[in-house]
Protein backbone atom coordinates (compact mmCIF):
# COMPACT_ATOMS: atom_id res chain seq x y z
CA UNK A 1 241.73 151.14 49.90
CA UNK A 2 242.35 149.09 53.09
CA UNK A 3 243.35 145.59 53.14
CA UNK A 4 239.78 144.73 55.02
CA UNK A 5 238.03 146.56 51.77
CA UNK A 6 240.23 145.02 49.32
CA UNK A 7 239.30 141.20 51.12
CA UNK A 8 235.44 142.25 50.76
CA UNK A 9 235.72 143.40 47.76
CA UNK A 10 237.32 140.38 46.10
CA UNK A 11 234.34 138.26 47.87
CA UNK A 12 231.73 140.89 46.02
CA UNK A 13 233.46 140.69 42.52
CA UNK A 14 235.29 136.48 42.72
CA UNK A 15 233.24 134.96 45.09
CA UNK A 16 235.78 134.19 47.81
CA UNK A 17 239.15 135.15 48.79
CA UNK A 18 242.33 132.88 49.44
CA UNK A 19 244.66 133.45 51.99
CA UNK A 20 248.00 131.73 51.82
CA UNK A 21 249.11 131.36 55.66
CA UNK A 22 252.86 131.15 56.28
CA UNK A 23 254.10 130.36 59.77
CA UNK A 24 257.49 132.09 60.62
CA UNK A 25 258.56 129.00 62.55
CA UNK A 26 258.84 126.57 59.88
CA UNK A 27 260.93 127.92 57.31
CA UNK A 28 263.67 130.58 57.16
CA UNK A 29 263.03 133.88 56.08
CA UNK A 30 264.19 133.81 52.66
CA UNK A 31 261.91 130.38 52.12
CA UNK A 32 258.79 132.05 53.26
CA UNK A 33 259.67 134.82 50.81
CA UNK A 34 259.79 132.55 48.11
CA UNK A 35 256.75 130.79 48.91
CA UNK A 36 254.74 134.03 49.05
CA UNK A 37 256.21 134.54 45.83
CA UNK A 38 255.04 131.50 44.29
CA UNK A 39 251.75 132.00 46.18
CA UNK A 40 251.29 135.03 44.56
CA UNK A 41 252.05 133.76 41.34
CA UNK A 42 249.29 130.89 42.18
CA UNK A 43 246.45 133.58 42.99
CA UNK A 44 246.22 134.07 46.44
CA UNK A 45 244.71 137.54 47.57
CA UNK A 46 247.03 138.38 50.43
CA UNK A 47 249.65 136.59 52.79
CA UNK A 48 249.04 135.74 55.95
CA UNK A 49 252.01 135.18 58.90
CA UNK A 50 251.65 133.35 61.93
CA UNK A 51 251.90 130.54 64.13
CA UNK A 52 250.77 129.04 67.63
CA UNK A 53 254.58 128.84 68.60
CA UNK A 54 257.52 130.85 67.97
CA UNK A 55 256.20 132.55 65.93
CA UNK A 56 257.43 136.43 67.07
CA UNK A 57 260.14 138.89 67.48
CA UNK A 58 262.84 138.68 65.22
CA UNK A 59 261.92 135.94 62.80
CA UNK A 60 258.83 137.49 61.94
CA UNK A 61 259.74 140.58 61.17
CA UNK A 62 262.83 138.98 58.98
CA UNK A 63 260.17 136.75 57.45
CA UNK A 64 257.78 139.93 56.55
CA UNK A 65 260.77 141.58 55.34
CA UNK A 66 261.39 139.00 53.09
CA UNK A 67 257.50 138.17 51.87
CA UNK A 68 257.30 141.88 50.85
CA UNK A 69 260.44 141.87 48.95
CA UNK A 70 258.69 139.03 46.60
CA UNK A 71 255.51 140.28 46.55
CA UNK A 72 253.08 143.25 46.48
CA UNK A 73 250.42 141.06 48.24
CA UNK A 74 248.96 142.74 51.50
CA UNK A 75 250.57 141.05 54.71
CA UNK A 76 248.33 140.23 57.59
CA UNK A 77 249.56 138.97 60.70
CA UNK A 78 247.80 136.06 62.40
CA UNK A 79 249.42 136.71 66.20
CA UNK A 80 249.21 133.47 68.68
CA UNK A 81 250.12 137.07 71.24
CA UNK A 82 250.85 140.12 71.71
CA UNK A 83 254.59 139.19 70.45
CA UNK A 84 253.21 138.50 67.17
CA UNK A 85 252.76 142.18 66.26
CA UNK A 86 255.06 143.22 63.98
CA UNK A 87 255.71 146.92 62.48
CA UNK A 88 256.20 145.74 59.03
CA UNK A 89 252.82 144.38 57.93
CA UNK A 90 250.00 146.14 56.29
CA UNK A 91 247.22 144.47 59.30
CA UNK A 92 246.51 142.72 61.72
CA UNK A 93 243.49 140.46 62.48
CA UNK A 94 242.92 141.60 65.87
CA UNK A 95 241.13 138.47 66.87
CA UNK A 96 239.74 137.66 70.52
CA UNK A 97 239.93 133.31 70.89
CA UNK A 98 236.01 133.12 71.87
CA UNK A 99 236.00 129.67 73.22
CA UNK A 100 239.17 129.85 75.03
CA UNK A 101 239.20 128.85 79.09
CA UNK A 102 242.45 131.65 79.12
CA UNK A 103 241.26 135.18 79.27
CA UNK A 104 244.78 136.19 77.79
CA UNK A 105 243.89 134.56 74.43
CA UNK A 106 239.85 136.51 75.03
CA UNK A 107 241.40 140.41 76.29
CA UNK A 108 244.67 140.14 77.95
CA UNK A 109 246.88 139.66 74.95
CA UNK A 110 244.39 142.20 72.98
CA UNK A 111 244.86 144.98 75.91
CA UNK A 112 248.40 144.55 75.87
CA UNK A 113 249.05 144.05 71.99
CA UNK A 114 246.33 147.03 70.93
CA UNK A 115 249.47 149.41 71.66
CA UNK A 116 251.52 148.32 69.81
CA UNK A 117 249.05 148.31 66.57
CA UNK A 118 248.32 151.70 66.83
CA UNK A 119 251.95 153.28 67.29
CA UNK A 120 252.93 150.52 64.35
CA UNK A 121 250.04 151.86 61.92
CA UNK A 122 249.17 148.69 61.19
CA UNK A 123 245.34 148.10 60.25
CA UNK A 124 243.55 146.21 62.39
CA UNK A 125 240.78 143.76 61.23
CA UNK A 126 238.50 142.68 64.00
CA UNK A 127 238.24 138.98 64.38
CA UNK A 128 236.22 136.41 66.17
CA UNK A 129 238.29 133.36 66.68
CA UNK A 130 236.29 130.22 67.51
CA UNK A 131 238.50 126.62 67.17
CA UNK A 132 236.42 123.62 66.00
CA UNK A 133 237.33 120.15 66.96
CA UNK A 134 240.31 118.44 66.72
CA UNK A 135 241.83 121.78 67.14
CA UNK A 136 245.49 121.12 66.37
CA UNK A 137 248.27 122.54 68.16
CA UNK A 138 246.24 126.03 68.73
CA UNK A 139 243.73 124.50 70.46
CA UNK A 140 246.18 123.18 73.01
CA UNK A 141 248.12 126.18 73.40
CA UNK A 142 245.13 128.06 73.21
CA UNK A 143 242.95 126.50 75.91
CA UNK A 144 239.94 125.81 73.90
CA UNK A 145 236.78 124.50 74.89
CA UNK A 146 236.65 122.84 71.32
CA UNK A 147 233.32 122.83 69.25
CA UNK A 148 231.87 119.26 68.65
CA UNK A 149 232.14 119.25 64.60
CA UNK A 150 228.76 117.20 65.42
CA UNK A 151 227.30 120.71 67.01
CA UNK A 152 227.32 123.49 64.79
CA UNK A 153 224.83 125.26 66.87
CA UNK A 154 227.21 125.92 69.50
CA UNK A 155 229.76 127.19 66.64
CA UNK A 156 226.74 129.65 65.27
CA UNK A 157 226.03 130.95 69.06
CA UNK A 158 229.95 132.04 69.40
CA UNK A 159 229.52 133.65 65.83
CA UNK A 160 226.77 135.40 66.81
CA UNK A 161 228.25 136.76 70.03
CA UNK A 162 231.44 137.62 67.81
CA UNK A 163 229.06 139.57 65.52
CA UNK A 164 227.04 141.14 68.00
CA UNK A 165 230.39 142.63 69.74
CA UNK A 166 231.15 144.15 66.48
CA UNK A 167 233.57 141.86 65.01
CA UNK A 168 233.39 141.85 61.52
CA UNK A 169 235.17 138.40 60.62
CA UNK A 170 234.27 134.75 62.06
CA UNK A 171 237.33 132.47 61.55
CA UNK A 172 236.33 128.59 62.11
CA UNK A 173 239.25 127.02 62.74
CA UNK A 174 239.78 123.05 62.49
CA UNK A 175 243.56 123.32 63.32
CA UNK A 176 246.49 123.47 61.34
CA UNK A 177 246.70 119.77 59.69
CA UNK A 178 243.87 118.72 60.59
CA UNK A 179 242.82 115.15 59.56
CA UNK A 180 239.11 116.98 58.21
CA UNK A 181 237.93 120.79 57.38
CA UNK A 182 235.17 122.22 59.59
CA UNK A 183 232.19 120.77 58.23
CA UNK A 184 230.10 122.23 55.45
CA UNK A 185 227.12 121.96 57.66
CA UNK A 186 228.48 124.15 60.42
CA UNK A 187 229.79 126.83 57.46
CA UNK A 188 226.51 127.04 56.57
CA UNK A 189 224.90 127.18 59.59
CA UNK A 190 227.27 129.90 60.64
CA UNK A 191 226.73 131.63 57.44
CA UNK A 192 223.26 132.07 57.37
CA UNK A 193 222.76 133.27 61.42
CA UNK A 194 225.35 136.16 60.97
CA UNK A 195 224.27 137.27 57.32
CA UNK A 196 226.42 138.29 53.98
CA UNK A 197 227.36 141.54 56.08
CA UNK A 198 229.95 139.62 58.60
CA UNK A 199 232.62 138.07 56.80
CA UNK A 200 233.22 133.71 57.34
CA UNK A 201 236.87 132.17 57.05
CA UNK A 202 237.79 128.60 57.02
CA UNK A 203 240.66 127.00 57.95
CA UNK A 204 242.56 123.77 59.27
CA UNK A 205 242.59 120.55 57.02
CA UNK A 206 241.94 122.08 53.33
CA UNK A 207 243.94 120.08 50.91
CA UNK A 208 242.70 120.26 47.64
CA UNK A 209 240.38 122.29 45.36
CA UNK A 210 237.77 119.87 45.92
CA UNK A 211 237.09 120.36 50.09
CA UNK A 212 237.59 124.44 49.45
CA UNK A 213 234.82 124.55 46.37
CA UNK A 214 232.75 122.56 48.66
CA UNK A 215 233.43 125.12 52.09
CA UNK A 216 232.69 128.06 49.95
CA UNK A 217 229.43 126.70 48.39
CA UNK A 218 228.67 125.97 51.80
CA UNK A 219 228.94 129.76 52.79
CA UNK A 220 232.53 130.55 53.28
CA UNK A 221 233.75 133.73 52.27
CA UNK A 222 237.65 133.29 52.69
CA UNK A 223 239.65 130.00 52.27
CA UNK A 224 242.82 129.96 54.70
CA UNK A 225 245.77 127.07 53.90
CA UNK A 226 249.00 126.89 55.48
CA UNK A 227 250.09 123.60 56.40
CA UNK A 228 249.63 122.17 52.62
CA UNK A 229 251.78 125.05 51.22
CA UNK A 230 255.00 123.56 53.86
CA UNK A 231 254.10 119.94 52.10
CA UNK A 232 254.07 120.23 48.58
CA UNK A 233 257.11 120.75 46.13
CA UNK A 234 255.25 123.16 43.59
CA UNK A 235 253.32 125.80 45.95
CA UNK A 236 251.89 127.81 42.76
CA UNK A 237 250.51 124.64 41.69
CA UNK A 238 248.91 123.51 44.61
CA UNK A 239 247.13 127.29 45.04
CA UNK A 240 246.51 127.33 41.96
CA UNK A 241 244.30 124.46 42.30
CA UNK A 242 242.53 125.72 45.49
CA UNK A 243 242.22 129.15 44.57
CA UNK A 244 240.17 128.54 40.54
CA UNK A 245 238.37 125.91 43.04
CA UNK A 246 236.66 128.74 44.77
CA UNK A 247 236.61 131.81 42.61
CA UNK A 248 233.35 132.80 40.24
């Protein structure tokens, strides 16, 4: 089964997914294991490792290294570039940044990083990336045109391009740390234009159970939190919490 089936599959039979989103740039190697590890032992459905900023070469693949020598849970790289392709994870969400001004975060990166995914064997998930207002630090580096969290029928009109170029995921993105989530409103509104089919994720400013139960009653299929894992002393706790939030 691939690790795009296996995500679907746990939204058909729990309801939603959680992804556990470790940045290589934070933490040493051997600390990111351990955190997957504890992730894992929380109930997150697969790992994902990334970052907006140095976030690739050597670090990441010591980081993967590490995560899969705690855990069995899928890897999926989250790549700010092309440099954040790595050999040793099981896939990729090969994402184009929709809103971006920067055609290297739209095709460039994509043309130039596509490569490298197929001589790695690394599964390749295909992503529409669209960042909502405030954005964070991946809206700057980026270039986003950022979506007014006041206008969620601009975010459905860049889901529904995303979906009619064939991508099979929608990620609305807040920005990691974000003072607020995406709104519930837009989820939904996103949701219901590009149909059970095409896959929502949410990310950026989940901090408790609470906001995620509410995100995935809204429509979201896939929970993403990163930034709370790096603040809190007991991670299996913590996702724990989030992740009976938003399963059936």
């Amino acid at each position: 089964m691939s690790v795009e089936e296996r995500l679907n599959n746990v939204v058909k039979t729990q309801g939603a997914v959680h992804l556990t989103l470790i940045d290589p740039d934070s933490q040493p190697p051997d600390t990111a294991g351990k955190m997957a590890a504890q992730a894992a032992q929380g109930g997150t459905d697969a790992i994902m490792v990334g970052g907006s900023t140095g976030a690739g070469g050597s670090i990441l693949d010591k980081t993967l290294k590490a995560i899969k020598e705690q855990t069995d849970l899928p890897t999926i790289l989250f790549p700010a570039s092309a440099g954040g392709v790595s050999a040793h994870a099981d896939a990729v969400f090969f994402m184009s940044l929709l809103n971006s001004r920067d055609v290297n975060y739209i095709t460039t990166n994509q043309a130039i990083g596509a490569p490298l995914v197929k001589k790695y064997g690394v599964e390749p998930i295909s992503m529409a990336y669209i960042i909502i207002e405030p954005g964070g630090t991946v809206g700057w580096v980026g270039d986003a045109k950022l979506i007014p969290q006041k206008k969620p029928a601009l975010a459905v009109a860049y889901a529904l391009a995303g979906k009619y170029m064939g991508m099979h995921y929608i990620y609305l993105e807040a920005g990691s740390g974000a003072d607020s989530p995406v709104p519930a409103a837009m989820v939904g509104a996103v949701k219901q234009a590009v149909g059970e089919e095409t896959k929502v994720l949410v990310g950026g400013g989940i901090r408790t159970g609470e906001v995620a139960a509410k995100l995935v009653k809204a429509g979201a299929d896939m929970i993403v939190t990163g930034t709370i894992v790096e603040q809190v002393s007991d991670v299996k706790s913590k996702i724990h919490e989030l992740v009976t939030a938003i399963k059936q």
